[in-house]
C-alpha atoms as a PDB file:
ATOM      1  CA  UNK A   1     -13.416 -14.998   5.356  1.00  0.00           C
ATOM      2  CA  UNK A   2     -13.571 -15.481   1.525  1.00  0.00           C
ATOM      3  CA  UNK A   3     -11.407 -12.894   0.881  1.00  0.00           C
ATOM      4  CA  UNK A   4      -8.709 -14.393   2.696  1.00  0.00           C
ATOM      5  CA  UNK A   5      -9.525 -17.468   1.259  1.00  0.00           C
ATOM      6  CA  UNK A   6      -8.947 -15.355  -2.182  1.00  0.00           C
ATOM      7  CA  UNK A   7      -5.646 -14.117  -0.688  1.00  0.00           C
ATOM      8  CA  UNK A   8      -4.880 -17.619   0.287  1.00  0.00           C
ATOM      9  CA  UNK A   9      -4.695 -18.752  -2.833  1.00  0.00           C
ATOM     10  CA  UNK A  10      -3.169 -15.889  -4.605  1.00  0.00           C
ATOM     11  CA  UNK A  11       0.162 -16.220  -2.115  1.00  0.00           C
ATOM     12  CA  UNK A  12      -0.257 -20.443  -2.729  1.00  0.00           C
ATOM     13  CA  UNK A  13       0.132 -19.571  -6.620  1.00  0.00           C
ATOM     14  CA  UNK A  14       3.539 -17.701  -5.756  1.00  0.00           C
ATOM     15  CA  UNK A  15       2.593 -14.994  -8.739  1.00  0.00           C
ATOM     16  CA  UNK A  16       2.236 -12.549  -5.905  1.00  0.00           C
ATOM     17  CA  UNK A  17       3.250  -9.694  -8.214  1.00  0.00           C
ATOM     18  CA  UNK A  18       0.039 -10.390 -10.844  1.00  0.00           C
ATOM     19  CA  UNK A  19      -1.804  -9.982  -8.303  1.00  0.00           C
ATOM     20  CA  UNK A  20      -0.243  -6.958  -6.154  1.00  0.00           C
ATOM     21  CA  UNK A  21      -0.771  -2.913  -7.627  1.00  0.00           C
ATOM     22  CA  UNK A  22       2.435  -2.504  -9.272  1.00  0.00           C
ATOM     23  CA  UNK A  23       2.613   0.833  -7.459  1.00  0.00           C
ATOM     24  CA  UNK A  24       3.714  -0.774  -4.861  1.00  0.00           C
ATOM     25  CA  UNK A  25       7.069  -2.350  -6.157  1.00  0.00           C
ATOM     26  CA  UNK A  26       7.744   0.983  -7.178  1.00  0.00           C
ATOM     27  CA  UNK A  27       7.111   3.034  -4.291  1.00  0.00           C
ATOM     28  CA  UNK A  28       9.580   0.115  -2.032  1.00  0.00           C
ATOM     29  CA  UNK A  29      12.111   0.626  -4.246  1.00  0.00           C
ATOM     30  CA  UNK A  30      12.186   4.216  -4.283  1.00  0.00           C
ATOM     31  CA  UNK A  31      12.415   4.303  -0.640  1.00  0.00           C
ATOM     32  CA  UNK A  32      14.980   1.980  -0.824  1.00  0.00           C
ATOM     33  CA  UNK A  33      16.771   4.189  -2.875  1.00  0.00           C
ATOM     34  CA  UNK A  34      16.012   7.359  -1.032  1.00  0.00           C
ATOM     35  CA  UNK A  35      15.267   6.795   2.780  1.00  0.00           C
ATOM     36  CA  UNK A  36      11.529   7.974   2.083  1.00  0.00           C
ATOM     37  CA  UNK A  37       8.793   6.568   3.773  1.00  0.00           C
ATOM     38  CA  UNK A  38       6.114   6.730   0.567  1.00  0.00           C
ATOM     39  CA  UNK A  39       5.299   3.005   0.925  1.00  0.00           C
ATOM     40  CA  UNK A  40       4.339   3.180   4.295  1.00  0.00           C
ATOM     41  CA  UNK A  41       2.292   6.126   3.961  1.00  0.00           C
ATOM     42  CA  UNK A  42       0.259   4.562   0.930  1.00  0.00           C
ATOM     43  CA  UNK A  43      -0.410   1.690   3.403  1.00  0.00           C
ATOM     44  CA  UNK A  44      -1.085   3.404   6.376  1.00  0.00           C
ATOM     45  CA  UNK A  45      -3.761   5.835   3.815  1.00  0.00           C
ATOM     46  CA  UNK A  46      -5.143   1.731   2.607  1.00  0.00           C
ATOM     47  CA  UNK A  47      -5.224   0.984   6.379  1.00  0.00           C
ATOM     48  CA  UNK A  48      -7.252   3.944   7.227  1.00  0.00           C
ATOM     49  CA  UNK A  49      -9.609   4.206   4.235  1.00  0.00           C
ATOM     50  CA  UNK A  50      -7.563   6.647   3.111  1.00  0.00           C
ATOM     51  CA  UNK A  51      -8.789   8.945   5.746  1.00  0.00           C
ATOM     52  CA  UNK A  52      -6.289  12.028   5.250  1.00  0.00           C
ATOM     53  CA  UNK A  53      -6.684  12.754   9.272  1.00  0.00           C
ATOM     54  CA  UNK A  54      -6.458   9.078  10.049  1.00  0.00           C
ATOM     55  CA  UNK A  55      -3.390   8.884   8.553  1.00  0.00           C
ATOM     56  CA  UNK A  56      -1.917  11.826   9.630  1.00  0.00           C
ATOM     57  CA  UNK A  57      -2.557  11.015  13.645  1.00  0.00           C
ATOM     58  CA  UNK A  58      -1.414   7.402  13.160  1.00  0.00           C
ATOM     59  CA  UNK A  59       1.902   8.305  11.060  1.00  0.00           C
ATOM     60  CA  UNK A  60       2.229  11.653  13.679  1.00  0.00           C
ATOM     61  CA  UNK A  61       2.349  13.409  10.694  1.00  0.00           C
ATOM     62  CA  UNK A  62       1.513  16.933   9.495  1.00  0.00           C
ATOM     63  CA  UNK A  63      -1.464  16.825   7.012  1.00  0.00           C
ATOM     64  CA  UNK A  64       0.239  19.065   4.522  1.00  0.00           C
ATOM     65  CA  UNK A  65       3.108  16.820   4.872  1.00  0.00           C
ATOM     66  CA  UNK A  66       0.763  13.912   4.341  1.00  0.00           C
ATOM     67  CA  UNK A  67      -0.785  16.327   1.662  1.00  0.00           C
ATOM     68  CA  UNK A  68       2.481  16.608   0.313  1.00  0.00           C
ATOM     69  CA  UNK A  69       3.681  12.714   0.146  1.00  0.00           C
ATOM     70  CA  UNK A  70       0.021  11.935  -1.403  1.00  0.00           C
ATOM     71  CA  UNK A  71       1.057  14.013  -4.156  1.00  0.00           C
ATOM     72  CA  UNK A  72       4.202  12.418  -4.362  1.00  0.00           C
ATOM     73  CA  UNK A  73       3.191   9.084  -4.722  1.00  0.00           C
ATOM     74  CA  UNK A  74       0.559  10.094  -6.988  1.00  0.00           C
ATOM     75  CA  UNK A  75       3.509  12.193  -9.403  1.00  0.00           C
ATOM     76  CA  UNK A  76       5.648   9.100  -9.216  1.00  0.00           C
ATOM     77  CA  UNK A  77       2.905   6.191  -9.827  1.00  0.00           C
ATOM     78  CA  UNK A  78       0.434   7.800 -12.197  1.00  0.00           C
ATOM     79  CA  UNK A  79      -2.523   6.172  -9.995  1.00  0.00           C
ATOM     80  CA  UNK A  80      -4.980   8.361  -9.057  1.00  0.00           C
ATOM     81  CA  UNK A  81      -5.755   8.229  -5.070  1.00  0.00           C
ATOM     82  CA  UNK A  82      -9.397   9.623  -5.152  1.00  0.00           C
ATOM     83  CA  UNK A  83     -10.651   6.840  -7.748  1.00  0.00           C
ATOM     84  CA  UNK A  84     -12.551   4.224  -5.242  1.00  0.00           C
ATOM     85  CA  UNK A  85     -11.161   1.263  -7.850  1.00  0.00           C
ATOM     86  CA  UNK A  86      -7.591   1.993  -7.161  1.00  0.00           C
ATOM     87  CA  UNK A  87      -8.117   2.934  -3.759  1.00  0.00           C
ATOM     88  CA  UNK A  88     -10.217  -1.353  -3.538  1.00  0.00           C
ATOM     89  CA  UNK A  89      -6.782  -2.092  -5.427  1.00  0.00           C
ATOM     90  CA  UNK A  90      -3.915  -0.904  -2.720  1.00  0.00           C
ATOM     91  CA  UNK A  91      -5.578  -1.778  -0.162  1.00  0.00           C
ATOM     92  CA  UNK A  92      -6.154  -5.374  -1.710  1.00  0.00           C
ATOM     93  CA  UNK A  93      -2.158  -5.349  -2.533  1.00  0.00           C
ATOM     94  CA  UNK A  94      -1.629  -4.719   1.396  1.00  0.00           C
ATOM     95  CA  UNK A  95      -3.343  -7.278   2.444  1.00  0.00           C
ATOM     96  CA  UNK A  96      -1.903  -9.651   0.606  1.00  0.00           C
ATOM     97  CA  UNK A  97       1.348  -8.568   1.834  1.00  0.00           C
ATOM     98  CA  UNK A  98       0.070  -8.353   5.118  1.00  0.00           C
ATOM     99  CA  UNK A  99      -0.565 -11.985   4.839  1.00  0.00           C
ATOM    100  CA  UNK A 100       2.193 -13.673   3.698  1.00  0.00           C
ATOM    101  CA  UNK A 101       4.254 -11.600   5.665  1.00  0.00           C
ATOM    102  CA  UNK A 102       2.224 -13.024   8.023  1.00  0.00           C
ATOM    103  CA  UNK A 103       2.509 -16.436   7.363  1.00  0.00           C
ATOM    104  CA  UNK A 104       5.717 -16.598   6.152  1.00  0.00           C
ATOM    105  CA  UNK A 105       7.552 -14.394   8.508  1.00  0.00           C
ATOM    106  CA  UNK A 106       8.946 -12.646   5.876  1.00  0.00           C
ATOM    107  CA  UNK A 107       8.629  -9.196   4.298  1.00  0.00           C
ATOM    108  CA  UNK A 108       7.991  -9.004   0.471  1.00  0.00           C
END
């Protein structure tokens, strides 16, 4: 529970984007721009650990076009997937999206 406690807070102080991996902006607003589906995909790999076959079966995905979008994102962010920091990061981003989506009813 402390971490949403932590979250909590962080969507109380409305500075939502200090807080969030600015990959994430990024990634939206590409897709925006280009009917891709990279944001979801980071999220869904956040969701699952990033667990590659996780991912794949949930998103009914091919894994070398999972493969292929992790590279992507990678290419377009700079952030490096593998590194168990960024990795703690997204998926702490998510959540916090997650939750004031949540209680908000409201996407980000």
């Amino acid at each position: 529970m402390a971490l949403y406690d932590l979250i909590n807070n962080v969507a109380q102080s409305r500075k939502v984007g200090f807080y969030c991996h600015p990959a994430l902006l990024q990634l939206m607003e590409y897709d925006k721009q280009n009917g891709s589906q990279l944001y979801e995909t980071l999220g869904c790999l956040a969701r699952n650990g990033f667990n590659s076959a996780a991912t794949a079966t949930e998103m009914f995905l091919h894994r070398n076009t999972l493969f292929y979008r992790k590279q992507k994102i990678a290419a377009m962010t700079g952030i490096d997937l593998d590194d168990f920091n960024t990795q703690f990061m997204l998926k702490y981003s998510y959540m916090i999206e997650e939750y004031i989506d949540k209680q908000s009813g409201t996407k980000l």
